[in-house]
C-alpha atoms as a PDB file:
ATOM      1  CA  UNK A   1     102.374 120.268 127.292  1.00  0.00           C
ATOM      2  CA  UNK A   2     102.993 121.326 130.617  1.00  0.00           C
ATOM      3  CA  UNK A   3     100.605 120.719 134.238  1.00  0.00           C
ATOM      4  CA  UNK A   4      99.980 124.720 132.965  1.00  0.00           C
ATOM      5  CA  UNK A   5      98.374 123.664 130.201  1.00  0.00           C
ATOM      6  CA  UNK A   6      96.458 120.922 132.163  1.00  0.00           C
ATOM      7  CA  UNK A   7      95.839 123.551 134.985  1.00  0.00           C
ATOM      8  CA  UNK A   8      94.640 126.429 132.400  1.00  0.00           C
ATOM      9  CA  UNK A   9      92.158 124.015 130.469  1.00  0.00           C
ATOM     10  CA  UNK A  10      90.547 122.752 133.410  1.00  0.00           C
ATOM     11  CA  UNK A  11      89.994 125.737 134.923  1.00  0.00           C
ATOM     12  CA  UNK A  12      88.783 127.929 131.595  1.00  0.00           C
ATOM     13  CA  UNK A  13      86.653 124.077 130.436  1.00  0.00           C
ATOM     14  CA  UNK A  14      85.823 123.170 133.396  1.00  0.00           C
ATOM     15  CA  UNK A  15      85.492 125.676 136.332  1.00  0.00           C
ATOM     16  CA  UNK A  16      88.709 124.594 138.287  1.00  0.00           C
ATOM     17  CA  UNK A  17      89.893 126.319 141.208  1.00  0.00           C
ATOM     18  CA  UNK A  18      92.627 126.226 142.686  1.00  0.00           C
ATOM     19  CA  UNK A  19      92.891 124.617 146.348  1.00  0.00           C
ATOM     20  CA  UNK A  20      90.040 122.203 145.896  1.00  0.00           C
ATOM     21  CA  UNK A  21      90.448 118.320 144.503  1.00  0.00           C
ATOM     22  CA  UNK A  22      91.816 117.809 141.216  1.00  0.00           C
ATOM     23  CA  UNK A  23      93.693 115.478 138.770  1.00  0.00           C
ATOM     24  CA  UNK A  24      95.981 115.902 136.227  1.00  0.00           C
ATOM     25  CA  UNK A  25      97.369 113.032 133.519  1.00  0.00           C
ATOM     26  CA  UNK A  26      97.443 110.703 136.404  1.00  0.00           C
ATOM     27  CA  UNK A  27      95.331 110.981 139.461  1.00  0.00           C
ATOM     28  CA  UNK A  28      95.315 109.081 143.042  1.00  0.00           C
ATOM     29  CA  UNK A  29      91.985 108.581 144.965  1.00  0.00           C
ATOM     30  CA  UNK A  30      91.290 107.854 148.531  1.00  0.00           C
ATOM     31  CA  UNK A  31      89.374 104.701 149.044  1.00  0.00           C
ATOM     32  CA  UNK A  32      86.176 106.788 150.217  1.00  0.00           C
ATOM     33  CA  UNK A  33      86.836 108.760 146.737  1.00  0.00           C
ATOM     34  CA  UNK A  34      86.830 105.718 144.570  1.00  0.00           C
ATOM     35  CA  UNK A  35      83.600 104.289 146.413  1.00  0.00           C
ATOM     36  CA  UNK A  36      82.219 107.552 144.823  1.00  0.00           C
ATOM     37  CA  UNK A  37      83.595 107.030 141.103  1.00  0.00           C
ATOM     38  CA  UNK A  38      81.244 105.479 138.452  1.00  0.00           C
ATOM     39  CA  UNK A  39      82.206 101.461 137.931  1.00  0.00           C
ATOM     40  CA  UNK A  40      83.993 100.766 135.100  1.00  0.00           C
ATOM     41  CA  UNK A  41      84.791 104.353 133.901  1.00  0.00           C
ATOM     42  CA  UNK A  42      88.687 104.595 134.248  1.00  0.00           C
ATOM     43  CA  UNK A  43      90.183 101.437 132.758  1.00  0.00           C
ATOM     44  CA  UNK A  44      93.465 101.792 133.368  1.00  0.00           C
ATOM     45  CA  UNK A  45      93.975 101.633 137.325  1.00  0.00           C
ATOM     46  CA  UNK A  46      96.591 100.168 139.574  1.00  0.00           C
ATOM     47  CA  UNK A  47      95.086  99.381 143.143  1.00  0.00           C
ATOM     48  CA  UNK A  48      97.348 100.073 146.319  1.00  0.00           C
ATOM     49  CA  UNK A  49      97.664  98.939 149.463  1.00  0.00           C
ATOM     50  CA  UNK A  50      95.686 101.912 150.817  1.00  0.00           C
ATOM     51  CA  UNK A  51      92.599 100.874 149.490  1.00  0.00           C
ATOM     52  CA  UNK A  52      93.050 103.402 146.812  1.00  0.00           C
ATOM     53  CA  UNK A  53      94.065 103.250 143.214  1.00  0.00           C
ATOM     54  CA  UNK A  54      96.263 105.408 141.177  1.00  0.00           C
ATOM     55  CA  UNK A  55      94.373 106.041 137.836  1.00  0.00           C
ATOM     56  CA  UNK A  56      96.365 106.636 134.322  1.00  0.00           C
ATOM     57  CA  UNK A  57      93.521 109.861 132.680  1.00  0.00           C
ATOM     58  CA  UNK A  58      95.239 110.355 129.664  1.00  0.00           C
ATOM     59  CA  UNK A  59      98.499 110.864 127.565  1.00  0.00           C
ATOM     60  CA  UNK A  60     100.995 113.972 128.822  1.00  0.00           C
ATOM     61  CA  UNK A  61      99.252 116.649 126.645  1.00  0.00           C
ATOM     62  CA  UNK A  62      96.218 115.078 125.990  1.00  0.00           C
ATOM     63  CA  UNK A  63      94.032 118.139 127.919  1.00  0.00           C
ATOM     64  CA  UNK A  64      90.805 117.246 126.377  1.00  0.00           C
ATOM     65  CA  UNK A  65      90.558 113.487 128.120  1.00  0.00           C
ATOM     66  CA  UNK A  66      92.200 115.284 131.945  1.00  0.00           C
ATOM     67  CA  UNK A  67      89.109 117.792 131.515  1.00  0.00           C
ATOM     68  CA  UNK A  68      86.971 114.815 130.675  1.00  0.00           C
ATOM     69  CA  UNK A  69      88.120 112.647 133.223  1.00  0.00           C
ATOM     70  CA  UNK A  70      87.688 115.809 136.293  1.00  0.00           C
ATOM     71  CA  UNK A  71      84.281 116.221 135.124  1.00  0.00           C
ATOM     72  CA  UNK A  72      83.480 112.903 135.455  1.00  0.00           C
ATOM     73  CA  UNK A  73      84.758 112.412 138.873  1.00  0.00           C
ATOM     74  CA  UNK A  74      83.341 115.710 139.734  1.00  0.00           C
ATOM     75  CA  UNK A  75      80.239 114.648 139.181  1.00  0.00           C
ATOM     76  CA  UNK A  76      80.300 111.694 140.934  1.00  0.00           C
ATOM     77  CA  UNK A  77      81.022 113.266 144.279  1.00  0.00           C
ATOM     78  CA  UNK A  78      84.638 111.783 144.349  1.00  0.00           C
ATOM     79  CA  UNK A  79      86.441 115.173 144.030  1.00  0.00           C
ATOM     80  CA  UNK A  80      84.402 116.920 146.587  1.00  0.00           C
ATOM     81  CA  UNK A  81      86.413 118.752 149.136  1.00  0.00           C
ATOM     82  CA  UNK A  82      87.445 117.698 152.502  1.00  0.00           C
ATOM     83  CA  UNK A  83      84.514 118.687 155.103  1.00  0.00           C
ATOM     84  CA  UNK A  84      85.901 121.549 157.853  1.00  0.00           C
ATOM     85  CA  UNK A  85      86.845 120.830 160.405  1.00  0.00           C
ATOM     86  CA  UNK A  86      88.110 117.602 158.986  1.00  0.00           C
ATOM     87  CA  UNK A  87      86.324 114.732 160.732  1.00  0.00           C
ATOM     88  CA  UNK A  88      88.318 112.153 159.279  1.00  0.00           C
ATOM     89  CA  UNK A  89      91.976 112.033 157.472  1.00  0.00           C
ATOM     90  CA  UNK A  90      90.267 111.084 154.452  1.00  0.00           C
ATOM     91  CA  UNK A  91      87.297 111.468 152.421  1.00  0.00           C
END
């Protein structure tokens, strides 16, 4: 599997487009973006000095959990695009 194939299933499953937020096998959130994602639903996590975390989605080629996961965070807010004009560097 290829980020295609990652890119092609979320936007046919999931209504994708291209040049707003979006995550792939792995994924890296702004602090202000993880304040947004539901506690508890993405296990596997390393925290960074940032205040972010770096979040393992699925397996390379596992599509159905990436589409899963972007739903998920879409739907909590934490993949909502940057406001314009930016009034901060991050969300």
């Amino acid at each position: 599997m290829s980020d295609r194939a990652v890119t092609a299933a979320l936007k046919k499953e999931a209504g994708f487009r291209i040049g707003t937020p979006s995550v792939g096998w792995l994924g890296y959130l702004s602090a202000g973006r993880v304040a947004r994602t539901p506690a508890g639903s993405f296990p596997e996590r390393e925290e960074l000095r940032t205040g972010g975390v770096l979040l393992t989605l699925a397996s390379p080629g596992d599509t159905v959990a990436v589409v899963d996961a972007y739903r998920t965070l879409k739907g909590s807010g934490a993949l909502d695009p940057l406001p314009q004009p930016m009034t901060g560097p991050a969300l």
